[in-house]
PDB file of N, CA and C in Angstrom:
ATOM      1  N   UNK A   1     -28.269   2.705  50.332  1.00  0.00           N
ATOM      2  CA  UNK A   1     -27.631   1.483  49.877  1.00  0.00           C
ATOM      3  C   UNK A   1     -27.232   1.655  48.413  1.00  0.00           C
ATOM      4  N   UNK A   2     -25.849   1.194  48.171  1.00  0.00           N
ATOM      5  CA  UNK A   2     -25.150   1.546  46.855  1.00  0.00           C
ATOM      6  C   UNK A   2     -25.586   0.200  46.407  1.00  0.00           C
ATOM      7  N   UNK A   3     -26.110   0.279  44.790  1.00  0.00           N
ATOM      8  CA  UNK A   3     -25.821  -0.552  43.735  1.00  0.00           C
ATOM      9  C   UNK A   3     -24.573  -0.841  43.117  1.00  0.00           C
ATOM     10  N   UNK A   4     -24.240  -2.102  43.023  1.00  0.00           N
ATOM     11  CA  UNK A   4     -22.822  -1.956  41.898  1.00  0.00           C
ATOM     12  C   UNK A   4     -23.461  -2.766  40.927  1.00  0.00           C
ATOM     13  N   UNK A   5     -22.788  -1.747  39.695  1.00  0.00           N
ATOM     14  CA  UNK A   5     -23.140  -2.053  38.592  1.00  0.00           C
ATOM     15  C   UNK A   5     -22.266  -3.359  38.432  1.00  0.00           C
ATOM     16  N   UNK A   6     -22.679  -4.555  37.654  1.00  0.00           N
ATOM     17  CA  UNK A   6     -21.707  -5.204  36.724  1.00  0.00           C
ATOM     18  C   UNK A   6     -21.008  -4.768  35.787  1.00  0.00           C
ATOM     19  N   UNK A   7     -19.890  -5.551  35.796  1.00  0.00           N
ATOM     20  CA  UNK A   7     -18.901  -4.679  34.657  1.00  0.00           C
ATOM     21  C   UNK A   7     -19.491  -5.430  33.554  1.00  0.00           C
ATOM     22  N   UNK A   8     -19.385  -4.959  32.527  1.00  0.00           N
ATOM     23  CA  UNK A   8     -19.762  -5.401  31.265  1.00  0.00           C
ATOM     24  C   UNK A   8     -18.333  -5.729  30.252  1.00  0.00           C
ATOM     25  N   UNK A   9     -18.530  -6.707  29.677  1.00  0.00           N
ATOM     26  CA  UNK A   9     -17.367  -7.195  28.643  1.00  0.00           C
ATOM     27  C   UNK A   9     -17.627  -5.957  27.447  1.00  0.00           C
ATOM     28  N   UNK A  10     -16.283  -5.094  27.012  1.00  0.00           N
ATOM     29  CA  UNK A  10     -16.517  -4.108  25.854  1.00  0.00           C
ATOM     30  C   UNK A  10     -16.242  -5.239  24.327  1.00  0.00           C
ATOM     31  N   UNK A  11     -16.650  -4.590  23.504  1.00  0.00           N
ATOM     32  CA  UNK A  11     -15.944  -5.083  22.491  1.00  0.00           C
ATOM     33  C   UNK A  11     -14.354  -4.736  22.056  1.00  0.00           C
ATOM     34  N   UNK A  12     -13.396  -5.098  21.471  1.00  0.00           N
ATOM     35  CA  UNK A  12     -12.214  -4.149  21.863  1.00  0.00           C
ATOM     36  C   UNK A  12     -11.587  -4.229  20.084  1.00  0.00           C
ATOM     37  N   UNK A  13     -11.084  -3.036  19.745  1.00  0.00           N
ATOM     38  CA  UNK A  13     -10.608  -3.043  18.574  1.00  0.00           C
ATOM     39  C   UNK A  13      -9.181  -3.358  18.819  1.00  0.00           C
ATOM     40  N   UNK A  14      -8.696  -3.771  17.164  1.00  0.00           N
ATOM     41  CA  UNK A  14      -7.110  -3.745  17.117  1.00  0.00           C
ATOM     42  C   UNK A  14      -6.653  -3.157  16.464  1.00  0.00           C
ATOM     43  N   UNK A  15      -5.397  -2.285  16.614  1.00  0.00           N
ATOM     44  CA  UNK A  15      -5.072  -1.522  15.892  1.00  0.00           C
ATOM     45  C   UNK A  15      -3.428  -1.548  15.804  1.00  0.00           C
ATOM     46  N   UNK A  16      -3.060  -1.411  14.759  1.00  0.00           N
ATOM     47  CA  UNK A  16      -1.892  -1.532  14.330  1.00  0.00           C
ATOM     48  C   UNK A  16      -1.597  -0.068  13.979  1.00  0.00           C
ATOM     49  N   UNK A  17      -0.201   0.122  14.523  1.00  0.00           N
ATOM     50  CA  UNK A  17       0.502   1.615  13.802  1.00  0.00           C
ATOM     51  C   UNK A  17       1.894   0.960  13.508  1.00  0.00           C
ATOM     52  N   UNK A  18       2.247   1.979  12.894  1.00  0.00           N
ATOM     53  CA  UNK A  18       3.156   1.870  11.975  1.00  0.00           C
ATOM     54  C   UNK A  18       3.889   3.095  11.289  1.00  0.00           C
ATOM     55  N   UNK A  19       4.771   3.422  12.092  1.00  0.00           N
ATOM     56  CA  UNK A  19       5.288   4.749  12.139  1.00  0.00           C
ATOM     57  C   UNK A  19       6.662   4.732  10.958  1.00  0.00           C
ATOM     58  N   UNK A  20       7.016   5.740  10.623  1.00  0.00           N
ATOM     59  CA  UNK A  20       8.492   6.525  10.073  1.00  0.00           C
ATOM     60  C   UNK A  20       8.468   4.942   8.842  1.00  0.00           C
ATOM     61  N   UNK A  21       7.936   5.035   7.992  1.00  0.00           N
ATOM     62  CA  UNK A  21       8.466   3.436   6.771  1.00  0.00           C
ATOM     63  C   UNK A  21       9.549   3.927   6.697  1.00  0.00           C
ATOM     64  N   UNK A  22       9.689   5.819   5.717  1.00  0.00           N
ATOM     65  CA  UNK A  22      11.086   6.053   5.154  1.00  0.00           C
ATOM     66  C   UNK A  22      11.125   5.201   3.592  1.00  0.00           C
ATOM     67  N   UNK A  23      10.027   5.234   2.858  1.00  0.00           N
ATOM     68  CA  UNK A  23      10.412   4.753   1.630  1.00  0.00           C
ATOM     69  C   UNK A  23      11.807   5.179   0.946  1.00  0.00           C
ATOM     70  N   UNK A  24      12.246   4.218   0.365  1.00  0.00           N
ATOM     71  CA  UNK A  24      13.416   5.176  -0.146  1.00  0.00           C
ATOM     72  C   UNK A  24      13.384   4.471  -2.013  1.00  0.00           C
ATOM     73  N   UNK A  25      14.079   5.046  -2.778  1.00  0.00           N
ATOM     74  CA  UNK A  25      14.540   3.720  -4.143  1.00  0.00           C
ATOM     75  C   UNK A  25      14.859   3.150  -3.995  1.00  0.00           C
ATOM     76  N   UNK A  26      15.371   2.710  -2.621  1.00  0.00           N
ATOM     77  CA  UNK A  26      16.389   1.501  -3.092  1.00  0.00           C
ATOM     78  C   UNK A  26      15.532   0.668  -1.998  1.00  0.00           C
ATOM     79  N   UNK A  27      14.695   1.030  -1.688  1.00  0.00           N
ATOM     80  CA  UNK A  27      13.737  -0.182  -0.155  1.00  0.00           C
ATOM     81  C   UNK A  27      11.747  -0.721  -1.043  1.00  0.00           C
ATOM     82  N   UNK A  28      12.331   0.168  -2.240  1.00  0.00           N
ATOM     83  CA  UNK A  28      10.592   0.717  -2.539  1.00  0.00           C
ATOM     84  C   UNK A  28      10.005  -0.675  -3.911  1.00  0.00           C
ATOM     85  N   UNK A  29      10.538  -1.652  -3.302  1.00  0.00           N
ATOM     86  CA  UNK A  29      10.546  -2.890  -4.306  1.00  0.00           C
ATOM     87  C   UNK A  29       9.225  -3.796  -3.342  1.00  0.00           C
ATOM     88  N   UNK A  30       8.636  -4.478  -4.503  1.00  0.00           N
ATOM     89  CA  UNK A  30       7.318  -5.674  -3.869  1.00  0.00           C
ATOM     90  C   UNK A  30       7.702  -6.092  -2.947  1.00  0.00           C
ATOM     91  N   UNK A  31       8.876  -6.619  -2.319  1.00  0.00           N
ATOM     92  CA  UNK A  31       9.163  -7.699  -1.627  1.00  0.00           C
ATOM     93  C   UNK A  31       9.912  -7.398  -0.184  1.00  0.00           C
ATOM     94  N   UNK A  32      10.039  -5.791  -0.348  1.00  0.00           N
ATOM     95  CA  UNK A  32      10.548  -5.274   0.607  1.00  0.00           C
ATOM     96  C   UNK A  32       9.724  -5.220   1.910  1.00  0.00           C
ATOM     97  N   UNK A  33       8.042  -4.961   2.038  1.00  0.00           N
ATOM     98  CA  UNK A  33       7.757  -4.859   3.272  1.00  0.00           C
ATOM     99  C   UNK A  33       7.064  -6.398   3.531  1.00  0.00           C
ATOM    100  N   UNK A  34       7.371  -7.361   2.622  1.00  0.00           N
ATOM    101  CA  UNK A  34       6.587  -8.806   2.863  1.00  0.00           C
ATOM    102  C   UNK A  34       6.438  -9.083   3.854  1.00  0.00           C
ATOM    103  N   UNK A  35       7.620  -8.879   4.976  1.00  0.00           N
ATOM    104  CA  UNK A  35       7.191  -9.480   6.317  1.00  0.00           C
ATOM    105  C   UNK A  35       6.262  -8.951   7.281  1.00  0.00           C
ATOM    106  N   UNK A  36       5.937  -7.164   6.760  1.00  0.00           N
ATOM    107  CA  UNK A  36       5.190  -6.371   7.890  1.00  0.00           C
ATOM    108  C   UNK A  36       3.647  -6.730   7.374  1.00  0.00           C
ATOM    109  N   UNK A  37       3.624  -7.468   6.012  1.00  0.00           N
ATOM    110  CA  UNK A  37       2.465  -7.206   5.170  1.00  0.00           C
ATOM    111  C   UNK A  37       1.961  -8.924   5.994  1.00  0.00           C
ATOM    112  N   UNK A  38       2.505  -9.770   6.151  1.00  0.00           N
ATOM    113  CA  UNK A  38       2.281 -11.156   6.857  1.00  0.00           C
ATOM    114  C   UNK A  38       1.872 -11.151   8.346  1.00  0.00           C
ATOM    115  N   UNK A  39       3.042 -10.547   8.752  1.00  0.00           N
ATOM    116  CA  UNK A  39       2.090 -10.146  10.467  1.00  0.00           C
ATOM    117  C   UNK A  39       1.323  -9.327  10.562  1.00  0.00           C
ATOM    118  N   UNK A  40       1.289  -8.455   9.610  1.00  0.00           N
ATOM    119  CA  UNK A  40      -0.594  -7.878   9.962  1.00  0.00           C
ATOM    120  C   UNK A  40      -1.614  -8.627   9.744  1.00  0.00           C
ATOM    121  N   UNK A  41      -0.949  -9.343   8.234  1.00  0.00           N
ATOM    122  CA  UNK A  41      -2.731 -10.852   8.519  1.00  0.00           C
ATOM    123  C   UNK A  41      -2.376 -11.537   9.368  1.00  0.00           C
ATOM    124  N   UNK A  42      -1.553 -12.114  10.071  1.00  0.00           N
ATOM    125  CA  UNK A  42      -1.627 -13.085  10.971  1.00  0.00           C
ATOM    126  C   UNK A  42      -2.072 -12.141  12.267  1.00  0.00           C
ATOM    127  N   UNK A  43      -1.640 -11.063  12.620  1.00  0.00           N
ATOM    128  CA  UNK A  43      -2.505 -10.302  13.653  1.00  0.00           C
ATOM    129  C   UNK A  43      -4.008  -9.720  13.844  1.00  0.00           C
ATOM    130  N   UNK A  44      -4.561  -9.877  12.454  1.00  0.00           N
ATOM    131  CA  UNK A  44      -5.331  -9.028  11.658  1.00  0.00           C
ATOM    132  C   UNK A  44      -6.192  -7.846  12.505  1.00  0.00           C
ATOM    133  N   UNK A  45      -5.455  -7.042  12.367  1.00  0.00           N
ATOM    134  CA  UNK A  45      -5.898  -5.409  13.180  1.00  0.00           C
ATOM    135  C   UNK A  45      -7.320  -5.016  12.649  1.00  0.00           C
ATOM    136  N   UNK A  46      -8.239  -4.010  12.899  1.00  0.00           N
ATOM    137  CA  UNK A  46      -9.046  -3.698  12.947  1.00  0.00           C
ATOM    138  C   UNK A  46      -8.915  -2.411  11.896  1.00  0.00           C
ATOM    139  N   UNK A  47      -8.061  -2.192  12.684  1.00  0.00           N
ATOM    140  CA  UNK A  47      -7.346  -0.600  12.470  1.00  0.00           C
ATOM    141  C   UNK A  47      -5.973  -0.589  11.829  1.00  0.00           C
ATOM    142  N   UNK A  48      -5.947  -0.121  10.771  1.00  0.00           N
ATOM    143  CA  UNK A  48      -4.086   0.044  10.674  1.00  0.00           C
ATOM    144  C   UNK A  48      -3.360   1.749  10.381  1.00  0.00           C
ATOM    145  N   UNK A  49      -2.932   2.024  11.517  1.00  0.00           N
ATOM    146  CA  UNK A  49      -2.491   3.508  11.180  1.00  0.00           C
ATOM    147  C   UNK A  49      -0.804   3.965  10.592  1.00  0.00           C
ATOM    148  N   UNK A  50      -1.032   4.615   9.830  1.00  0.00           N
ATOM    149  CA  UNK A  50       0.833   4.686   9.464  1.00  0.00           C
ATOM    150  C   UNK A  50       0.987   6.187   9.442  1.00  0.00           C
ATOM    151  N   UNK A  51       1.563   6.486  10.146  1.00  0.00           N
ATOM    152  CA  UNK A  51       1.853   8.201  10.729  1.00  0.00           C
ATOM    153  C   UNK A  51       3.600   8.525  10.331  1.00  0.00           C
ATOM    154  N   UNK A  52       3.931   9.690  10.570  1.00  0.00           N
ATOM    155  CA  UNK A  52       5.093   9.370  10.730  1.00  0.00           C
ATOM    156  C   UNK A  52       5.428  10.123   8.795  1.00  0.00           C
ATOM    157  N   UNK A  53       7.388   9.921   8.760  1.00  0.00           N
ATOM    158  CA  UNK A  53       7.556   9.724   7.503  1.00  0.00           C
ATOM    159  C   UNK A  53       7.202   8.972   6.883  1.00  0.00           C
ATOM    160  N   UNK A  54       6.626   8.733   5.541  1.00  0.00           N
ATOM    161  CA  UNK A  54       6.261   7.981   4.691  1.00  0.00           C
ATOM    162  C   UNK A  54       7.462   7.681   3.563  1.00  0.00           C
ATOM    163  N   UNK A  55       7.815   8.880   3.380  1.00  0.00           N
ATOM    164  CA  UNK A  55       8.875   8.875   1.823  1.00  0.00           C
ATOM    165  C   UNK A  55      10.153   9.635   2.695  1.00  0.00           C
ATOM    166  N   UNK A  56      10.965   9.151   2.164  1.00  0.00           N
ATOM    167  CA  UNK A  56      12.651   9.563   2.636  1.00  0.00           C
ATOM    168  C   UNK A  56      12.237  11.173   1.809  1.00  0.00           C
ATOM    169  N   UNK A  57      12.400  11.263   0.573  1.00  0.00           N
ATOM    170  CA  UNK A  57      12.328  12.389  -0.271  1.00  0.00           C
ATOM    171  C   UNK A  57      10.977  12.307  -1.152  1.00  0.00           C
ATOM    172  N   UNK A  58      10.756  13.623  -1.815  1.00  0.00           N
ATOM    173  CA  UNK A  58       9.630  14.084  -2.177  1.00  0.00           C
ATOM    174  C   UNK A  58       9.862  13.257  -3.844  1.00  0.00           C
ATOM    175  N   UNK A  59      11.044  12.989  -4.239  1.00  0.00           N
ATOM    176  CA  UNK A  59      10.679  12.631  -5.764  1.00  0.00           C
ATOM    177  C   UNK A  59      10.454  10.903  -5.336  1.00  0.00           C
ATOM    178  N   UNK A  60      10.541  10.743  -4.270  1.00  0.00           N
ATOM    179  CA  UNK A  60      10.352   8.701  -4.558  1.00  0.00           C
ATOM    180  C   UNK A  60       8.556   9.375  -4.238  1.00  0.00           C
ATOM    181  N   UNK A  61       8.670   9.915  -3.243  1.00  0.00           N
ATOM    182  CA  UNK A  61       6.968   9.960  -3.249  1.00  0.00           C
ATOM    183  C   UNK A  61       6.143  10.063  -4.827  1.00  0.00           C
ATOM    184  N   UNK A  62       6.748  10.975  -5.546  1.00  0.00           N
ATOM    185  CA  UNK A  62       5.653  11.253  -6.333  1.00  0.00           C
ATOM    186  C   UNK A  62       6.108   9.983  -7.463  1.00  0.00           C
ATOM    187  N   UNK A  63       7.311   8.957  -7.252  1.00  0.00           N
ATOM    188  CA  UNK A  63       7.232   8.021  -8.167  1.00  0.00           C
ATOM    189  C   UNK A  63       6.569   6.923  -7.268  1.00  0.00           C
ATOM    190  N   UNK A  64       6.420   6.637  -6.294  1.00  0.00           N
ATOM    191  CA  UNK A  64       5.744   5.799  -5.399  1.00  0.00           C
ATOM    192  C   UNK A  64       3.839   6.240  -6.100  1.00  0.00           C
ATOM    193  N   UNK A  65       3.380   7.319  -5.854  1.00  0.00           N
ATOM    194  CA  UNK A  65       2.344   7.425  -6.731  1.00  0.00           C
ATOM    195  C   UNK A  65       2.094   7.434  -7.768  1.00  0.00           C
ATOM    196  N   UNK A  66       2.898   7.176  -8.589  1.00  0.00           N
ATOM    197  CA  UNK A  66       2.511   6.423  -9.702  1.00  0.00           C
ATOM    198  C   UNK A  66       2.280   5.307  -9.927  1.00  0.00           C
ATOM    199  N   UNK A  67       3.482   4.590  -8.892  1.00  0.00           N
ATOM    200  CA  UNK A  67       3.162   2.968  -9.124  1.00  0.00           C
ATOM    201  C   UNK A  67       1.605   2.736  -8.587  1.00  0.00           C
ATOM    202  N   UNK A  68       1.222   3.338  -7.559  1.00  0.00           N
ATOM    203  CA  UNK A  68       0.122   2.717  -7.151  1.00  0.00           C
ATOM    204  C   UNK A  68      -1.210   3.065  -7.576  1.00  0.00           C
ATOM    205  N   UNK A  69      -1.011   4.212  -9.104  1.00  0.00           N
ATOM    206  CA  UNK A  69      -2.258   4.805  -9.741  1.00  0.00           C
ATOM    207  C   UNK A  69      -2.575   3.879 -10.229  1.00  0.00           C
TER     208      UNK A  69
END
């Protein structure tokens, strides 16, 4: 005689990705990602992954790190 197990409720994470931004100079202003920065708190993920391109080119990157030193 088989037992069945009960299923059990998991806990479940959320996770947000967020692929290819593509910073560029001319996108790389405060106000530019406001709306992605609002539906993540209103979704509020667990997890937030951003894969992908980050910087169009290598010189906004290394001025993008500065702003955020």
């Amino acid at each position: 005689m088989r037992r069945r197990m009960k299923k059990k409720t998991k806990d479940c994470v959320k996770i947000a990705h967020i692929s290819d931004l593509h910073f560029t100079k001319d996108n790389i202003n405060d106000g530019c990602y406001e709306t992605l920065r609002l539906d993540l708190l209103k979704e509020g993920p667990n997890v937030i992954v951003i894969t992908g391109d980050i910087f169009e080119k290598e010189k906004i990157q290394n001025c993008y790190n500065q702003r955020i030193a």
